[in-house]
C-alpha atoms as a PDB file:
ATOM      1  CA  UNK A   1      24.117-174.571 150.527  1.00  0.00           C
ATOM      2  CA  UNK A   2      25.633-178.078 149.429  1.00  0.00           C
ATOM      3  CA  UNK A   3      23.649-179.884 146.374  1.00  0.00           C
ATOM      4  CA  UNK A   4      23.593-183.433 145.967  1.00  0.00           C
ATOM      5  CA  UNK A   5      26.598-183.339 143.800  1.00  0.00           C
ATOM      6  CA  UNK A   6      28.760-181.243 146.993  1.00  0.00           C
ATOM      7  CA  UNK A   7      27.279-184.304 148.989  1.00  0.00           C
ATOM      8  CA  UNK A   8      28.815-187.068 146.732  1.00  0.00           C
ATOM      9  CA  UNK A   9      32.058-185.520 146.191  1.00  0.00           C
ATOM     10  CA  UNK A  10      32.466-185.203 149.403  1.00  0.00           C
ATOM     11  CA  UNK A  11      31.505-188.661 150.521  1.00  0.00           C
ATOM     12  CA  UNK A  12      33.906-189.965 147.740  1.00  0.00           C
ATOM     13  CA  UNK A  13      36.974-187.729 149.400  1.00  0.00           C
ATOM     14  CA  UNK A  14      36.539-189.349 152.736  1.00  0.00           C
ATOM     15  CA  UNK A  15      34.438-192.429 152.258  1.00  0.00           C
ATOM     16  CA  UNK A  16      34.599-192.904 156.080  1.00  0.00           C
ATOM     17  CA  UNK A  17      31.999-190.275 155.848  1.00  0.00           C
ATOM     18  CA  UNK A  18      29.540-191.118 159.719  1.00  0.00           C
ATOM     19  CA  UNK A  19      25.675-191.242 159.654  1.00  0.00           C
ATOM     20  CA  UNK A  20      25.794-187.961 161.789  1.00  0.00           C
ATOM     21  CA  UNK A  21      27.665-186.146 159.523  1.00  0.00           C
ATOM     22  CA  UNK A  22      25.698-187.569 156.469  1.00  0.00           C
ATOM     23  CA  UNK A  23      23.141-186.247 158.245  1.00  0.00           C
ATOM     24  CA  UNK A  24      24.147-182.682 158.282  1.00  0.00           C
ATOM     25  CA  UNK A  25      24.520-182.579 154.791  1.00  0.00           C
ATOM     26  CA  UNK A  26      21.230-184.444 153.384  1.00  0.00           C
ATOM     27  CA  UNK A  27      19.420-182.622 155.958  1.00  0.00           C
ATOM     28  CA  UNK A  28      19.904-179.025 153.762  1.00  0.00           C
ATOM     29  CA  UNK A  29      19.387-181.209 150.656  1.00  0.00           C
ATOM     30  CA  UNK A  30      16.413-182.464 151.947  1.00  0.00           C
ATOM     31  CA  UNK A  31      14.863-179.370 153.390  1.00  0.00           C
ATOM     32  CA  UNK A  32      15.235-177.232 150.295  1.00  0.00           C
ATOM     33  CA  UNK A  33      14.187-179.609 147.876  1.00  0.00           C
ATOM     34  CA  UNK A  34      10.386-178.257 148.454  1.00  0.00           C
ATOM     35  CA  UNK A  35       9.020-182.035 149.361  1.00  0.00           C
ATOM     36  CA  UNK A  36      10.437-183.053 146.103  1.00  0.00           C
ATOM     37  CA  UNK A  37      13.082-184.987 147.502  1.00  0.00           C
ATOM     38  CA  UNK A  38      11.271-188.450 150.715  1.00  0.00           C
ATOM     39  CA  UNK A  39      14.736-190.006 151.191  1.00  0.00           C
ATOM     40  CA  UNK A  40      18.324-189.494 150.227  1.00  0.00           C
ATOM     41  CA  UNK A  41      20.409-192.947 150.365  1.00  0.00           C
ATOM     42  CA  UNK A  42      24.018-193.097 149.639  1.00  0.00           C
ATOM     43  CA  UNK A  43      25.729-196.645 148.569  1.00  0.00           C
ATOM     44  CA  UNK A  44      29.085-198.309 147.932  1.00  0.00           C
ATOM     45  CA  UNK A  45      28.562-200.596 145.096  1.00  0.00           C
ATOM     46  CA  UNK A  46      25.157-201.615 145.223  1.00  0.00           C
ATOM     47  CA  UNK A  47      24.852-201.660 149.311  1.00  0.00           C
ATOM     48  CA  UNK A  48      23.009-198.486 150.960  1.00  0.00           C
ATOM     49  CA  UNK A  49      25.417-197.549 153.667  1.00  0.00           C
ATOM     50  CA  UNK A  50      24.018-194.070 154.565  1.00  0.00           C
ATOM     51  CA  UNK A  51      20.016-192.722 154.668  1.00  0.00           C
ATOM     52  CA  UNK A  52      18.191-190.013 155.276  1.00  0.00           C
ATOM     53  CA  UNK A  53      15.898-189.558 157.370  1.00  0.00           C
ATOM     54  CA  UNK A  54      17.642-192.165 159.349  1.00  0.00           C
ATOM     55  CA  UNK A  55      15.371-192.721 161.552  1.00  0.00           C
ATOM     56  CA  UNK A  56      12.264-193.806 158.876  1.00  0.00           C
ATOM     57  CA  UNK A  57      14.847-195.778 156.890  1.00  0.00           C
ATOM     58  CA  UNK A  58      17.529-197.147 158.970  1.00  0.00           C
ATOM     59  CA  UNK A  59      16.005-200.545 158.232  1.00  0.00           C
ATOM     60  CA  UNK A  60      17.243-199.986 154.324  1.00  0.00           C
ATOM     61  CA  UNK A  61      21.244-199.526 155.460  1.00  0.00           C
ATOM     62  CA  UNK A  62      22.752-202.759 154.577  1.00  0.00           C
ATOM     63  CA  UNK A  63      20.539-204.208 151.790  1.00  0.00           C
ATOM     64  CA  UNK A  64      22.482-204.862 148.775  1.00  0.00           C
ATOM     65  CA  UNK A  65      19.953-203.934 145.900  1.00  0.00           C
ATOM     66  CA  UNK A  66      21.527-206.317 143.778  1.00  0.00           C
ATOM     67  CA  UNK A  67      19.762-209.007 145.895  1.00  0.00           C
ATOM     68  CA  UNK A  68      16.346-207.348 145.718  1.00  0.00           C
ATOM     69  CA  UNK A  69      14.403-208.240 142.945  1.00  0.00           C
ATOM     70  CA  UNK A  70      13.410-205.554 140.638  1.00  0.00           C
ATOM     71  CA  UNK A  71      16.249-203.342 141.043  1.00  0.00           C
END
């Protein structure tokens, strides 16, 4: 099983990383968290490039959170 911390180091060896295969990793990440765990979102600086579940949150890749108020 990968962890979040597999997921970012690999991510930061090949930062060409696609949605699909960001997908294959935050799915396990997501599955075995118990519920604990609604989205997983990866960014470069402060814009989200990657999500998961993609589907529910593709609307959130490309917003820089330094624009949005409050974060």
């Amino acid at each position: 099983m990968i962890g979040v911390n597999g997921l970012s180091i690999y991510i930061k060896m090949d930062n060409t990383i696609s949605q699909s295969d960001f997908n294959s990793f935050a799915h396990e990440i997501y599955h075995s968290s118990g519920q604990l765990i609604r989205t997983i979102a990866y960014l470069t600086d402060t814009t989200i490039t990657h999500t998961f579940p993609y589907e529910e949150n593709r609307a959130t890749v490309g917003i820089d959170l330094a624009d949005v108020e409050g974060q």
